[in-house]
N, C-alpha and C. Protein backbone atom coordinates (compact mmCIF):
# COMPACT_ATOMS: atom_id res chain seq x y z
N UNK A 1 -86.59 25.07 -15.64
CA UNK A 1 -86.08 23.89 -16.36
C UNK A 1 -84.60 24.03 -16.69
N UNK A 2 -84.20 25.19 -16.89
CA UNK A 2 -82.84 24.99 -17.53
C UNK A 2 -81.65 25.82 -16.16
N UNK A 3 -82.42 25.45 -15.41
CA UNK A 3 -81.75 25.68 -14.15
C UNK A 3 -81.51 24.14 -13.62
N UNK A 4 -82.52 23.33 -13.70
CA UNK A 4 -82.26 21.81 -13.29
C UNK A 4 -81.19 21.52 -14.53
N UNK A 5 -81.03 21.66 -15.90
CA UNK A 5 -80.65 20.84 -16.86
C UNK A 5 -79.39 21.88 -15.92
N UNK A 6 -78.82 23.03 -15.88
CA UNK A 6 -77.56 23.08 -15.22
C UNK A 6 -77.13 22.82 -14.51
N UNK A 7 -78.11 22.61 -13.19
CA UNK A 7 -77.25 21.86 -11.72
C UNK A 7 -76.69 20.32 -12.59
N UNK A 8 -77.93 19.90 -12.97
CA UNK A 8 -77.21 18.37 -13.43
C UNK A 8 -76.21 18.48 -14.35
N UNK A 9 -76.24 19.43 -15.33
CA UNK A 9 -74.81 19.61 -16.19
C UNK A 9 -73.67 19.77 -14.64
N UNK A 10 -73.74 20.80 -13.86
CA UNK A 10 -72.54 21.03 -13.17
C UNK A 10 -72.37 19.97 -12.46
N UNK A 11 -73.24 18.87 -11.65
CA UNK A 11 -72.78 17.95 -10.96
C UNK A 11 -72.10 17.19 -11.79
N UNK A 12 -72.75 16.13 -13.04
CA UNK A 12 -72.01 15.62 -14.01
C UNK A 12 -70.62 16.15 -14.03
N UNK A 13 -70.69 17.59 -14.55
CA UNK A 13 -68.72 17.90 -14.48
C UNK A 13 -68.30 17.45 -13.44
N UNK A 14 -68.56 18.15 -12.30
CA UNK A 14 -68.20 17.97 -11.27
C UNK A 14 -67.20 16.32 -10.78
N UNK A 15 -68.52 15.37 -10.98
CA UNK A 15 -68.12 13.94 -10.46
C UNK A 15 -67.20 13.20 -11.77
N UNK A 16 -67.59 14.11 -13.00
CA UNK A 16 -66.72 13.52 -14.16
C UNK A 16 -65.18 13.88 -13.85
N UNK A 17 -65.08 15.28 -13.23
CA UNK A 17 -63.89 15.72 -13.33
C UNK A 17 -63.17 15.30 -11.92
N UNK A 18 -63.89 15.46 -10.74
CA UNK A 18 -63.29 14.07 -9.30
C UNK A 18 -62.71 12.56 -10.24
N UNK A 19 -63.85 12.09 -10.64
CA UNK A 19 -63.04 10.75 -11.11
C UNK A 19 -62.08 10.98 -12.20
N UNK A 20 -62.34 11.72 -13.13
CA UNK A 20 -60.86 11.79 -14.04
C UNK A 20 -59.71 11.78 -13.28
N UNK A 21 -60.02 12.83 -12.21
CA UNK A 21 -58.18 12.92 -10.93
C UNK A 21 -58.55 11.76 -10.39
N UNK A 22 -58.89 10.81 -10.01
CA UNK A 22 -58.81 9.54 -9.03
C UNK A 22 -58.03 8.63 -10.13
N UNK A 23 -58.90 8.76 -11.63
CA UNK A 23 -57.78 7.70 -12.29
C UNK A 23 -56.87 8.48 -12.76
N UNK A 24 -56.19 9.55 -13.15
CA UNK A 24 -55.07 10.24 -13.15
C UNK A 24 -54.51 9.44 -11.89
N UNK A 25 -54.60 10.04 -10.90
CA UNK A 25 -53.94 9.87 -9.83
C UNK A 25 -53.52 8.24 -9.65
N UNK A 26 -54.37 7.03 -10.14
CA UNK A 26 -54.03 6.11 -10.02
C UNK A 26 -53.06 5.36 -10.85
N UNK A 27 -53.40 6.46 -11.90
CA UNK A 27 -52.36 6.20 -13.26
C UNK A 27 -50.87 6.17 -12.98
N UNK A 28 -50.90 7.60 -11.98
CA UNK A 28 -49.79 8.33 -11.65
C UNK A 28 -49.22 6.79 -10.56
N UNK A 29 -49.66 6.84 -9.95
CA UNK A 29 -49.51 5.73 -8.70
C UNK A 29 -48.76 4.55 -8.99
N UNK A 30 -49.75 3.96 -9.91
CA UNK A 30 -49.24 2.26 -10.30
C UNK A 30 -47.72 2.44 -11.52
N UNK A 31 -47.79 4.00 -11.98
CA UNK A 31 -46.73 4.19 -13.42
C UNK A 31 -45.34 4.65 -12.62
N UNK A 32 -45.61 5.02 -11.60
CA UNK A 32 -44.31 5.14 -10.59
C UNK A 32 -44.07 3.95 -9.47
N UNK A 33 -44.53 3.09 -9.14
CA UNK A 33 -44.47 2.00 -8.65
C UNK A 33 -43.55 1.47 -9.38
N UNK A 34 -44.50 1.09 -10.60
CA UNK A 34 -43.68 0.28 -11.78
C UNK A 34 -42.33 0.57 -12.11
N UNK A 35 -42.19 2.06 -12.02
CA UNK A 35 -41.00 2.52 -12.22
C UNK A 35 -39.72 2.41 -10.97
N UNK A 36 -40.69 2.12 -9.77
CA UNK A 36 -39.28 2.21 -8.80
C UNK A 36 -39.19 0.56 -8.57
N UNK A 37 -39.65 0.03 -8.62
CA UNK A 37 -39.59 -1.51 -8.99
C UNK A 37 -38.74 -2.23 -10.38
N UNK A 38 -39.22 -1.45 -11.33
CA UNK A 38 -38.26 -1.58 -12.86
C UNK A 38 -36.94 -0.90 -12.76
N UNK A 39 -36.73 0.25 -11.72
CA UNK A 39 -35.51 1.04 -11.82
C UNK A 39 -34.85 0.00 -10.63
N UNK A 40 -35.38 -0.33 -9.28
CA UNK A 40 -35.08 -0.83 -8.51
C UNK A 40 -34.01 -2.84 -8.95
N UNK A 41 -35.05 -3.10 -9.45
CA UNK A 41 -34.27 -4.23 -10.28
C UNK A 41 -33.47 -4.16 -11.73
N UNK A 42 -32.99 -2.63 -11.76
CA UNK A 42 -32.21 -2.53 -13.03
C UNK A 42 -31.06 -2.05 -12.27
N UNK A 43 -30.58 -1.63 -10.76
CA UNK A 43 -29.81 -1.05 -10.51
C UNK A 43 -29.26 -1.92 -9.60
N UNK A 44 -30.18 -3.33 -9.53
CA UNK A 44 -29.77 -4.65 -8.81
C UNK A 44 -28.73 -4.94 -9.80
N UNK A 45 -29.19 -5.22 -10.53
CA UNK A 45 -28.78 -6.01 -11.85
C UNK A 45 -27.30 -5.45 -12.60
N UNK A 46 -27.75 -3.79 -12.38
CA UNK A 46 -26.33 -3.03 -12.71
C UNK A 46 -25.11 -2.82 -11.96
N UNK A 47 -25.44 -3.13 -10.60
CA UNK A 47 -24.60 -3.33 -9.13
C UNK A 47 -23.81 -4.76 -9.21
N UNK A 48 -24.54 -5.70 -9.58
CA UNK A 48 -24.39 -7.13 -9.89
C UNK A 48 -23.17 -7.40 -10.60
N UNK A 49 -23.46 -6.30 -11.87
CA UNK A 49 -23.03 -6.54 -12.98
C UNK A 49 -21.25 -6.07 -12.48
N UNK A 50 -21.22 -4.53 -12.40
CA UNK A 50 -20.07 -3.88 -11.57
C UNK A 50 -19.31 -4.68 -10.72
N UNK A 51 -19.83 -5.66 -9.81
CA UNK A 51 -19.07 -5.96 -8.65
C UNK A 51 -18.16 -7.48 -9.29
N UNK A 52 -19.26 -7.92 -10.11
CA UNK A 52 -18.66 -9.07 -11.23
C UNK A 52 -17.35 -8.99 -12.07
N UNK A 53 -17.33 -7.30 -12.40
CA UNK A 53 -16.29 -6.61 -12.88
C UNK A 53 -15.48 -6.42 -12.23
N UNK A 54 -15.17 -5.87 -10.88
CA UNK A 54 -14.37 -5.54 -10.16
C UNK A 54 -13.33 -6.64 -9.61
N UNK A 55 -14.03 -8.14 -9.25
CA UNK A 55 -13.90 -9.01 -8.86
C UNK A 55 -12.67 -9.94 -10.13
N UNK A 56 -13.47 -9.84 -11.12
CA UNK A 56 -12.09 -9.95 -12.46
C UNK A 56 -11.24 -9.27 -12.31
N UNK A 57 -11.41 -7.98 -12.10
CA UNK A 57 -10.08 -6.75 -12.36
C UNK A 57 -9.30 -7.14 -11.36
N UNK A 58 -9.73 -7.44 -10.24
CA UNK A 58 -9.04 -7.46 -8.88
C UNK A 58 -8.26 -9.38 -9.13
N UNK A 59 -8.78 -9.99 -9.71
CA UNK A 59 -8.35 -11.12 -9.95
C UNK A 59 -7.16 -11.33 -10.95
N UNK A 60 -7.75 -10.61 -11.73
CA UNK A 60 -6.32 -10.30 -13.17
C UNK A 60 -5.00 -9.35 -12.48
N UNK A 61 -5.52 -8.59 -11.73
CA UNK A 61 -4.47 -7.77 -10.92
C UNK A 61 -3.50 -9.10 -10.15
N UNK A 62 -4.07 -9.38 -9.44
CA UNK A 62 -3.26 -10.53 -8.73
C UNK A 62 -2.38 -11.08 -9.34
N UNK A 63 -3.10 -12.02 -11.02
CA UNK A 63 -2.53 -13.09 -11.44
C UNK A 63 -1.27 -11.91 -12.08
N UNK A 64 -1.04 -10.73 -12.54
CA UNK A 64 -0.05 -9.96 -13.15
C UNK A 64 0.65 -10.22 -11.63
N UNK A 65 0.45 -9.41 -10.34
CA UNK A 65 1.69 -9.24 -9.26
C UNK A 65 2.43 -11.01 -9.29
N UNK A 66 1.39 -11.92 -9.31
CA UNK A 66 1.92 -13.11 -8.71
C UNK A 66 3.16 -13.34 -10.36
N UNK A 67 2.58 -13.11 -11.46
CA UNK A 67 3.91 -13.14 -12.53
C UNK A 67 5.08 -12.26 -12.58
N UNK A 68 4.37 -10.65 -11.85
CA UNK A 68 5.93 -10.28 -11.77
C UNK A 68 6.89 -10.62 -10.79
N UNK A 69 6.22 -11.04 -9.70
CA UNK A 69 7.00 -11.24 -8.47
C UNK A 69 7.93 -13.17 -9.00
N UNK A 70 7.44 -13.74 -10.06
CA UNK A 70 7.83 -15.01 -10.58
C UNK A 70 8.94 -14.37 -11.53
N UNK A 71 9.02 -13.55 -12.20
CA UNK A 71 9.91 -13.18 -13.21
C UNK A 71 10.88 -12.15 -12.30
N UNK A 72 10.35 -11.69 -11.57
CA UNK A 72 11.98 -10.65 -10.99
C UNK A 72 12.74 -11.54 -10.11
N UNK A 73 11.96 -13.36 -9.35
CA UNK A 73 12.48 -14.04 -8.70
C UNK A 73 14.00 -14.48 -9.46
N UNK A 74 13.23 -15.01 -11.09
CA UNK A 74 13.60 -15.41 -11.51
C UNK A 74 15.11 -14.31 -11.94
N UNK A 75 14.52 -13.07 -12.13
CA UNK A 75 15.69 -12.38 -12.90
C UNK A 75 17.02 -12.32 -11.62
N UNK A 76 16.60 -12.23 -10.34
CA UNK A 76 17.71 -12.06 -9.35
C UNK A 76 18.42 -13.77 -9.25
N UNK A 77 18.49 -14.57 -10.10
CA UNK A 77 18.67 -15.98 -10.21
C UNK A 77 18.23 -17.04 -9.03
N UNK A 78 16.65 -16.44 -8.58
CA UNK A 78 16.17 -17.27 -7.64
C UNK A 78 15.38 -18.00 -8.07
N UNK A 79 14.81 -19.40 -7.61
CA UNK A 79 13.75 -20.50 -7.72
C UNK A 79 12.81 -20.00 -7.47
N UNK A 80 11.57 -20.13 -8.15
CA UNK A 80 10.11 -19.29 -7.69
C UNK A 80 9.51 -21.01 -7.65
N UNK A 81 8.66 -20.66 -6.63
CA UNK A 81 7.60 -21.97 -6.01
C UNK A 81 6.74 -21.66 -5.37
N UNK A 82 5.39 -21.38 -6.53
CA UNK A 82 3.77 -21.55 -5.62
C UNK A 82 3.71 -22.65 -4.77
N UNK A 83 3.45 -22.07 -3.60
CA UNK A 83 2.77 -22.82 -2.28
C UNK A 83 1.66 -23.62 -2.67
N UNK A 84 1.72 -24.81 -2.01
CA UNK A 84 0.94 -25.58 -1.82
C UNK A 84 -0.25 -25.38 -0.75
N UNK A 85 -0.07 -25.18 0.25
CA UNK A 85 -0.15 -25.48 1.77
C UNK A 85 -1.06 -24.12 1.72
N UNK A 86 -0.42 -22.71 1.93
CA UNK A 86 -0.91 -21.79 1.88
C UNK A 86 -0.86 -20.95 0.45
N UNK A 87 -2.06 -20.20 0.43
CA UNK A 87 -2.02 -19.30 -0.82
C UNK A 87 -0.93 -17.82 -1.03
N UNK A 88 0.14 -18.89 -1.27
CA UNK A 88 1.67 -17.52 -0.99
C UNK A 88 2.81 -17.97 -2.13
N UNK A 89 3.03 -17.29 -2.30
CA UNK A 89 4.16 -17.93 -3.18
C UNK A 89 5.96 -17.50 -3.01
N UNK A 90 6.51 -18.49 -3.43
CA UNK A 90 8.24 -17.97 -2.44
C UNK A 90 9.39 -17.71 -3.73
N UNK A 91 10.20 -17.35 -2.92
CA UNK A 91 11.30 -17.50 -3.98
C UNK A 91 12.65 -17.29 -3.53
N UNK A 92 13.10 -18.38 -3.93
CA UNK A 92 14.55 -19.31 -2.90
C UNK A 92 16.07 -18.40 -3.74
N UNK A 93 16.67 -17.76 -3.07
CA UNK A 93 17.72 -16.96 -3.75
C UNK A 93 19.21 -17.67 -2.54
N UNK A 94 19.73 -18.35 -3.53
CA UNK A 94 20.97 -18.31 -2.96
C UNK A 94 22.13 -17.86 -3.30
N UNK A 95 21.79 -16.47 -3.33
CA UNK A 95 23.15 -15.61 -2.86
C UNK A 95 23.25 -15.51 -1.29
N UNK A 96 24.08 -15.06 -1.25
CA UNK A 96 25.06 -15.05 0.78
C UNK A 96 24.89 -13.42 0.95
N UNK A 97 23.64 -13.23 1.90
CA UNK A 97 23.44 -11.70 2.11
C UNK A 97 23.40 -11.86 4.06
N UNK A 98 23.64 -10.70 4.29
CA UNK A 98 22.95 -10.40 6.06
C UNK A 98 21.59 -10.80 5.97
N UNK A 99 21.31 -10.79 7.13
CA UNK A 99 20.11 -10.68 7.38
C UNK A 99 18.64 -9.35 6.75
N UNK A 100 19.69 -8.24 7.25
CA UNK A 100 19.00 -6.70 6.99
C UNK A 100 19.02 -6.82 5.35
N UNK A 101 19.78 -7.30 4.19
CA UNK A 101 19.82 -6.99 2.96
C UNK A 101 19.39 -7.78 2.35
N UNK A 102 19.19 -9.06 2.69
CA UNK A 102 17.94 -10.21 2.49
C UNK A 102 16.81 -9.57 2.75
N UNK A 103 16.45 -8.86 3.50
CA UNK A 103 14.79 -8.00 3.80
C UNK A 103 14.82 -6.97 3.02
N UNK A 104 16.10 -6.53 2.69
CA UNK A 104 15.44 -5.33 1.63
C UNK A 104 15.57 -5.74 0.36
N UNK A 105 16.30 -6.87 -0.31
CA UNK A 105 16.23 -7.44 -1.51
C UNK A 105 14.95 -8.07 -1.68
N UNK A 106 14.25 -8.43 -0.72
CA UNK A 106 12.69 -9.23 -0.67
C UNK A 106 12.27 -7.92 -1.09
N UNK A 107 12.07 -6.72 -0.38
CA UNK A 107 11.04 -6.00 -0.62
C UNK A 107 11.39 -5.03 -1.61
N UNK A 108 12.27 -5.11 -2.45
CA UNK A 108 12.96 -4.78 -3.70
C UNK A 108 11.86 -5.65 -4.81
N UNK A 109 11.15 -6.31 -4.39
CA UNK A 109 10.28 -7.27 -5.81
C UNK A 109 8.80 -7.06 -4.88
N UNK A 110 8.38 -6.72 -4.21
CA UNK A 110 7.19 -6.33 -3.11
C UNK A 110 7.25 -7.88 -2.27
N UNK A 111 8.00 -8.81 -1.83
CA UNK A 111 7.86 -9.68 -1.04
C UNK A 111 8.75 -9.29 0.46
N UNK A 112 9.09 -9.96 1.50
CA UNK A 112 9.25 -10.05 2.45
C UNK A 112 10.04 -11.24 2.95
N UNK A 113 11.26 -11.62 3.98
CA UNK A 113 11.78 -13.03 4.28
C UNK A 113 10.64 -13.33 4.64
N UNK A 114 10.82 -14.83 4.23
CA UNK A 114 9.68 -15.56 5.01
C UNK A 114 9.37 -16.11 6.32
N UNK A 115 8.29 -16.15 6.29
CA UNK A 115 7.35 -15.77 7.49
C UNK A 115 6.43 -17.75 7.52
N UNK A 116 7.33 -18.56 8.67
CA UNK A 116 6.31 -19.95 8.47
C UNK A 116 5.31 -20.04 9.54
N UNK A 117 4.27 -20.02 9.55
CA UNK A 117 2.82 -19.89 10.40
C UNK A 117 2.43 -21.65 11.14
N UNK A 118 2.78 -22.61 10.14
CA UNK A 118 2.49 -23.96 10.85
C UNK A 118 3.14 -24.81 10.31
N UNK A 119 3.21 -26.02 10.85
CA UNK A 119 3.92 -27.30 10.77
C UNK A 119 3.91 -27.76 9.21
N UNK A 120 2.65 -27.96 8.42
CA UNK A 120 2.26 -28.37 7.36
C UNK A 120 3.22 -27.13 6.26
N UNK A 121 2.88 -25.89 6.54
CA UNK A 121 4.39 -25.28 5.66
C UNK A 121 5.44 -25.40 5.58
N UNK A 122 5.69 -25.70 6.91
CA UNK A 122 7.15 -26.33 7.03
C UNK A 122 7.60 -27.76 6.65
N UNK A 123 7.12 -28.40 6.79
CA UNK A 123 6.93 -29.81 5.95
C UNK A 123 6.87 -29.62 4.76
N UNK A 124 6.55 -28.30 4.07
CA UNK A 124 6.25 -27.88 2.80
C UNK A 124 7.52 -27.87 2.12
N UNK A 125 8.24 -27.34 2.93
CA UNK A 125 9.04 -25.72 2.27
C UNK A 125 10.83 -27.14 2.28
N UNK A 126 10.48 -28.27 3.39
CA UNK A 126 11.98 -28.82 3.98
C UNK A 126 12.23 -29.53 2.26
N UNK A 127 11.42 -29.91 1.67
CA UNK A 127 11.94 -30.26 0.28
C UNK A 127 12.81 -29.24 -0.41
N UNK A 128 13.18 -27.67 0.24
CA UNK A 128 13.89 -26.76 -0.49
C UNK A 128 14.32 -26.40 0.66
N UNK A 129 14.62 -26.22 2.02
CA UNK A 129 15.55 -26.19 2.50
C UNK A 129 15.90 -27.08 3.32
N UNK A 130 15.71 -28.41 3.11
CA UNK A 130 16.43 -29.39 4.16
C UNK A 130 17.95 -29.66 3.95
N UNK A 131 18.76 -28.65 2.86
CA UNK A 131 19.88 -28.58 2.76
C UNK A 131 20.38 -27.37 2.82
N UNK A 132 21.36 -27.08 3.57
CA UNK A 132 21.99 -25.34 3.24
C UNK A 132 20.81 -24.65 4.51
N UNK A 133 21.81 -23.26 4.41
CA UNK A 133 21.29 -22.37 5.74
C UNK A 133 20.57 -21.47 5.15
N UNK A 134 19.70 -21.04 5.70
CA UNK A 134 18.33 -20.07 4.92
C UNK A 134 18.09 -18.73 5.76
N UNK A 135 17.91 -17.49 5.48
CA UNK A 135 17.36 -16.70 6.79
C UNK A 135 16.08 -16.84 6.61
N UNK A 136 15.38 -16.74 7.68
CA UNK A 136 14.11 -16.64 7.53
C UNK A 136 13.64 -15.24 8.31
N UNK A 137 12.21 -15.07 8.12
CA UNK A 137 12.00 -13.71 8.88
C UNK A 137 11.05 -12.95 9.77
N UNK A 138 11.98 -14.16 11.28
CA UNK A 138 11.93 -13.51 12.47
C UNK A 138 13.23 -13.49 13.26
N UNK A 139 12.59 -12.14 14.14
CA UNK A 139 14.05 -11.40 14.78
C UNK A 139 13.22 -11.54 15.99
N UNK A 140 14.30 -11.36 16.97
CA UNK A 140 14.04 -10.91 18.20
C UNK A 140 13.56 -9.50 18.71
N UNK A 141 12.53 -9.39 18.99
CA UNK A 141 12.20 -7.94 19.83
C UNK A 141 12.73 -8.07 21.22
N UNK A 142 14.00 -7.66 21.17
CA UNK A 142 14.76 -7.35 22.40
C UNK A 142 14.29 -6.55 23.66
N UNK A 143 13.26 -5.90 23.38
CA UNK A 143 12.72 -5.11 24.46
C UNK A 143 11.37 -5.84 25.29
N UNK A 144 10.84 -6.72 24.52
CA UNK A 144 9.89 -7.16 24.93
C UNK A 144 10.50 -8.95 25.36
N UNK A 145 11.92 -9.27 24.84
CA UNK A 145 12.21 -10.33 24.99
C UNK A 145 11.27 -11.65 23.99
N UNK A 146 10.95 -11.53 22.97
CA UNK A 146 9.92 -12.17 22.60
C UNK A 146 10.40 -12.15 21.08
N UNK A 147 10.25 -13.36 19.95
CA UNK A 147 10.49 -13.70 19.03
C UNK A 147 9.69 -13.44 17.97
N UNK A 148 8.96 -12.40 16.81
CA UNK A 148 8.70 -12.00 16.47
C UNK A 148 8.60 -12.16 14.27
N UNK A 149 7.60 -12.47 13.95
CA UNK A 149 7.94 -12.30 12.60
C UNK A 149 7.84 -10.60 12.16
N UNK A 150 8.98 -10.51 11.14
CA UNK A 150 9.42 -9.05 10.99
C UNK A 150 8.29 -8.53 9.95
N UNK A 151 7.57 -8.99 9.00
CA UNK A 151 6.64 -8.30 8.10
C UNK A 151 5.41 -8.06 9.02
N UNK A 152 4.95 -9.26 9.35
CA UNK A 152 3.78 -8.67 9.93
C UNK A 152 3.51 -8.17 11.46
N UNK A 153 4.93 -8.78 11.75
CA UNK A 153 5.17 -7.72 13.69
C UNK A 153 3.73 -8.88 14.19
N UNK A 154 3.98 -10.04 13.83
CA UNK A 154 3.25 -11.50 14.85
C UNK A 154 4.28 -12.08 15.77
N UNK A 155 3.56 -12.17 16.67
CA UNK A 155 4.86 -13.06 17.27
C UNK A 155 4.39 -14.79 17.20
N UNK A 156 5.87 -15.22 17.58
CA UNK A 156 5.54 -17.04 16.73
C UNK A 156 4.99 -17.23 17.31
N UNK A 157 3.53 -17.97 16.22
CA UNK A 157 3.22 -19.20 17.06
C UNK A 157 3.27 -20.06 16.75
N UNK A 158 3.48 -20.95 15.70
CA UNK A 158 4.34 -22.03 15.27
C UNK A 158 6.41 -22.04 15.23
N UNK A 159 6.87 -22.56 15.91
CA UNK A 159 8.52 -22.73 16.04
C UNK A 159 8.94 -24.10 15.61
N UNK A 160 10.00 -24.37 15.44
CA UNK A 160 10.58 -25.21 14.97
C UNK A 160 12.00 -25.19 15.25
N UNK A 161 12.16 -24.33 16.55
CA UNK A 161 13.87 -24.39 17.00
C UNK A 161 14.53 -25.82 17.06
N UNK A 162 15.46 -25.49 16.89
CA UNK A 162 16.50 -27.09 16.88
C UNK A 162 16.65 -27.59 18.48
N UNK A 163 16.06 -28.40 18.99
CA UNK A 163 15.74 -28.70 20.49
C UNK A 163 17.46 -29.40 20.66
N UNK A 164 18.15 -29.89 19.85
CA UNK A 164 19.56 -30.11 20.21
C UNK A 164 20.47 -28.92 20.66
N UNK A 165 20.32 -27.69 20.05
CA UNK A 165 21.07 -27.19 20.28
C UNK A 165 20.66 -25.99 21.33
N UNK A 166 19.58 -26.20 22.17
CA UNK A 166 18.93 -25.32 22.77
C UNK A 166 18.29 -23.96 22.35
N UNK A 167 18.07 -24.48 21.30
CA UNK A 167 17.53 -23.07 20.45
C UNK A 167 16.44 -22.34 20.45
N UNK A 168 16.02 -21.03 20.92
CA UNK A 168 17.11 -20.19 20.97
C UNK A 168 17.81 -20.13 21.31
N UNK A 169 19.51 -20.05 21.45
CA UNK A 169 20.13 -20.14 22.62
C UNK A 169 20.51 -18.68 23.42
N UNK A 170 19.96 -17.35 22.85
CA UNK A 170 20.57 -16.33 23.65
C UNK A 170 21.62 -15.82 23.39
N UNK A 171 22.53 -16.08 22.24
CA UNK A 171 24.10 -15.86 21.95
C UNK A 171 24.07 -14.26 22.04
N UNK A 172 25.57 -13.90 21.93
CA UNK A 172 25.66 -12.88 22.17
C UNK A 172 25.40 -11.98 20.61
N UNK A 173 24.50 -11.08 20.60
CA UNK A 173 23.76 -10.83 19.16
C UNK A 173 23.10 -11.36 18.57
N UNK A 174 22.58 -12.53 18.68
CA UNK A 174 21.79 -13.42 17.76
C UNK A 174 20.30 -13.29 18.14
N UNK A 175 19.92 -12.48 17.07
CA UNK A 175 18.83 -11.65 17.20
C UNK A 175 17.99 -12.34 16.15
N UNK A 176 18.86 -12.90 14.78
CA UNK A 176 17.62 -13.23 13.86
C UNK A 176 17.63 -14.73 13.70
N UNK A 177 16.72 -15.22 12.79
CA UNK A 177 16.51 -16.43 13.22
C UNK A 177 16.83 -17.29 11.38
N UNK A 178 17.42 -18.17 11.53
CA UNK A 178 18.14 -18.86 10.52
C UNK A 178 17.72 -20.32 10.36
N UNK A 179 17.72 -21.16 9.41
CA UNK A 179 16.61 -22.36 9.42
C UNK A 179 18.20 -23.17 8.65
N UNK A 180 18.50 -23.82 9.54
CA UNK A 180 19.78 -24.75 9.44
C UNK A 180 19.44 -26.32 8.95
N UNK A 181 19.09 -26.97 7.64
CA UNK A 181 18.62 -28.23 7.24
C UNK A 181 17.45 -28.11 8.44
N UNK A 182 16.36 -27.18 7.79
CA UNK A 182 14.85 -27.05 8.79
C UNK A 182 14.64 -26.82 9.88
N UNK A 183 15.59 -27.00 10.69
CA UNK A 183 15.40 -26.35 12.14
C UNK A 183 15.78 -25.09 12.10
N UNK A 184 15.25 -24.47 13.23
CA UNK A 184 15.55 -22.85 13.61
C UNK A 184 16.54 -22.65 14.51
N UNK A 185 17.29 -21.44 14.21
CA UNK A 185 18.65 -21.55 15.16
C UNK A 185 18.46 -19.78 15.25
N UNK A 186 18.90 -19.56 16.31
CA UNK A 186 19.05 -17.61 16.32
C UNK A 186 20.74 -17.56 15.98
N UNK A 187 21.01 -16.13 15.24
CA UNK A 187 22.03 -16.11 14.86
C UNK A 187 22.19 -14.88 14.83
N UNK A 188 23.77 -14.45 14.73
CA UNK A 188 24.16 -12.80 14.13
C UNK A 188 23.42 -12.28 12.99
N UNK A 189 22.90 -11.32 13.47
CA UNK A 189 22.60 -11.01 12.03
C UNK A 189 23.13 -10.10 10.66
N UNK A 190 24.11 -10.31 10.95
CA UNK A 190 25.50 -9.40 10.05
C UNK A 190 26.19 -10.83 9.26
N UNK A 191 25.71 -12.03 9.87
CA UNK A 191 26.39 -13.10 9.16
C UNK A 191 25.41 -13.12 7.42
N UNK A 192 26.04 -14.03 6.40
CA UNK A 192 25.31 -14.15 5.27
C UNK A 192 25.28 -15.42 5.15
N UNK A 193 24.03 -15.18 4.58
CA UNK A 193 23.29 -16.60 4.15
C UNK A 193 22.62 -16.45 3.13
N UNK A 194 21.72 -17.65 2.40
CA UNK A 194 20.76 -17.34 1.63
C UNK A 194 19.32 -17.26 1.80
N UNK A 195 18.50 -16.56 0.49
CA UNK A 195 17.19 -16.52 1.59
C UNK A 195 16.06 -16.31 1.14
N UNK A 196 15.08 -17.06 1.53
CA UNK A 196 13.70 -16.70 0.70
C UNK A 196 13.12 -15.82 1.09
N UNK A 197 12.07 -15.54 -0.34
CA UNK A 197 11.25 -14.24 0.56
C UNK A 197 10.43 -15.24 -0.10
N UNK A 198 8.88 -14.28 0.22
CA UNK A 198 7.70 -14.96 0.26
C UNK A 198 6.83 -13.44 0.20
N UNK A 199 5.55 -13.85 -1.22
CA UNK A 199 4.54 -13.24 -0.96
C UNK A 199 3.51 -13.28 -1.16
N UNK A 200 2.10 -12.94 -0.45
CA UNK A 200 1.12 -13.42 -0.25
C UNK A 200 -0.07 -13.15 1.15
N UNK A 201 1.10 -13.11 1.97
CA UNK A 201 0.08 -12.86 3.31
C UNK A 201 -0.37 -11.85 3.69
């Protein structure tokens, strides 16, 4: 008799203590699920959150360059004028420099001579230079024979040469390119003029 009352005591443990680990184990199962699902959408949410941040910082960064590059326009006694057309902003200096010291006075404030990409900028811009001579900034790559904007090393594809005067015309040195009441003319580039830079692109 108390050999039966022990097998059945030991099976009882036995199947008591199998199912205790099955729901352990299921415990374990569904409590880490939960957890990579709860961690999983908390690290959505915290990624979310970060990139939301970054996206301000990187936005407030901008709106500071686009004010200092407005206030040092201003301090070298140039006109500052957000673009319409494209997201760039310029700034019209008429002092009488070369060509070469107009590009390094641009990049003296982090801008560049300007650089016009299409018709609609240029239509933009002739309300500020359809009077007076401007450099603008493309040169000739003499080796390749080919007309070139100098910041980003594009070559044109929007022009606006002065078709009266055969422009380009090839002169002897006239390497950079000068915007005469809106048209484009190639010229010395040791002559002075005045000159926008532009930044943005």
């Amino acid at each position: 008799m108390s050999l039966i009352i022990f097998m059945v005591t030991l099976i009882a443990y036995t199947e008591g203590q199998s199912l205790y680990n099955d729901i352990e184990n299921d415990i374990s199962f569904y409590t880490t699920q939960a957890c990579y699902k709860e961690c999983y959408d908390r690290d959505v949410q915290l990624q979310t959150q970060v990139t939301n941040l970054e996206n301000q910082l990187n936005s407030l960064r901008e709106k500071e360059e686009i004010l200092q590059f407005q206030l040092k326009c201003e301090n070298k006694t140039g006109k500052y004028q957000a673009g319409n057309v494209t997201d760039t902003q310029y700034c019209f200096i008429r002092s009488s420099l070369t060509w070469d010291d107009g590009k390094t006075k641009c990049q003296s404030f982090n801008s560049y001579l300007l650089e016009i990409n299409s018709e609609a900028e240029q239509n933009w811009l002739m309300e500020e230079i359809s009077e007076d001579n401007w450099w603008i900034g493309a040169r000739e790559d003499i080796d390749n024979e080919v007309w070139v904007w100098d910041h980003s090393g594009d070559e044109l594809v929007f022009r606006n040469w002065d078709p009266a005067g055969s422009q380009p015309s090839g002169g002897t040195a006239e390497d950079c390119a000068l915007s005469r009441v809106g048209l484009w003319h190639d010229y010395p580039c040791n002559y002075t003029f005045y000159i926008i830079c532009e930044r943005g692109k």
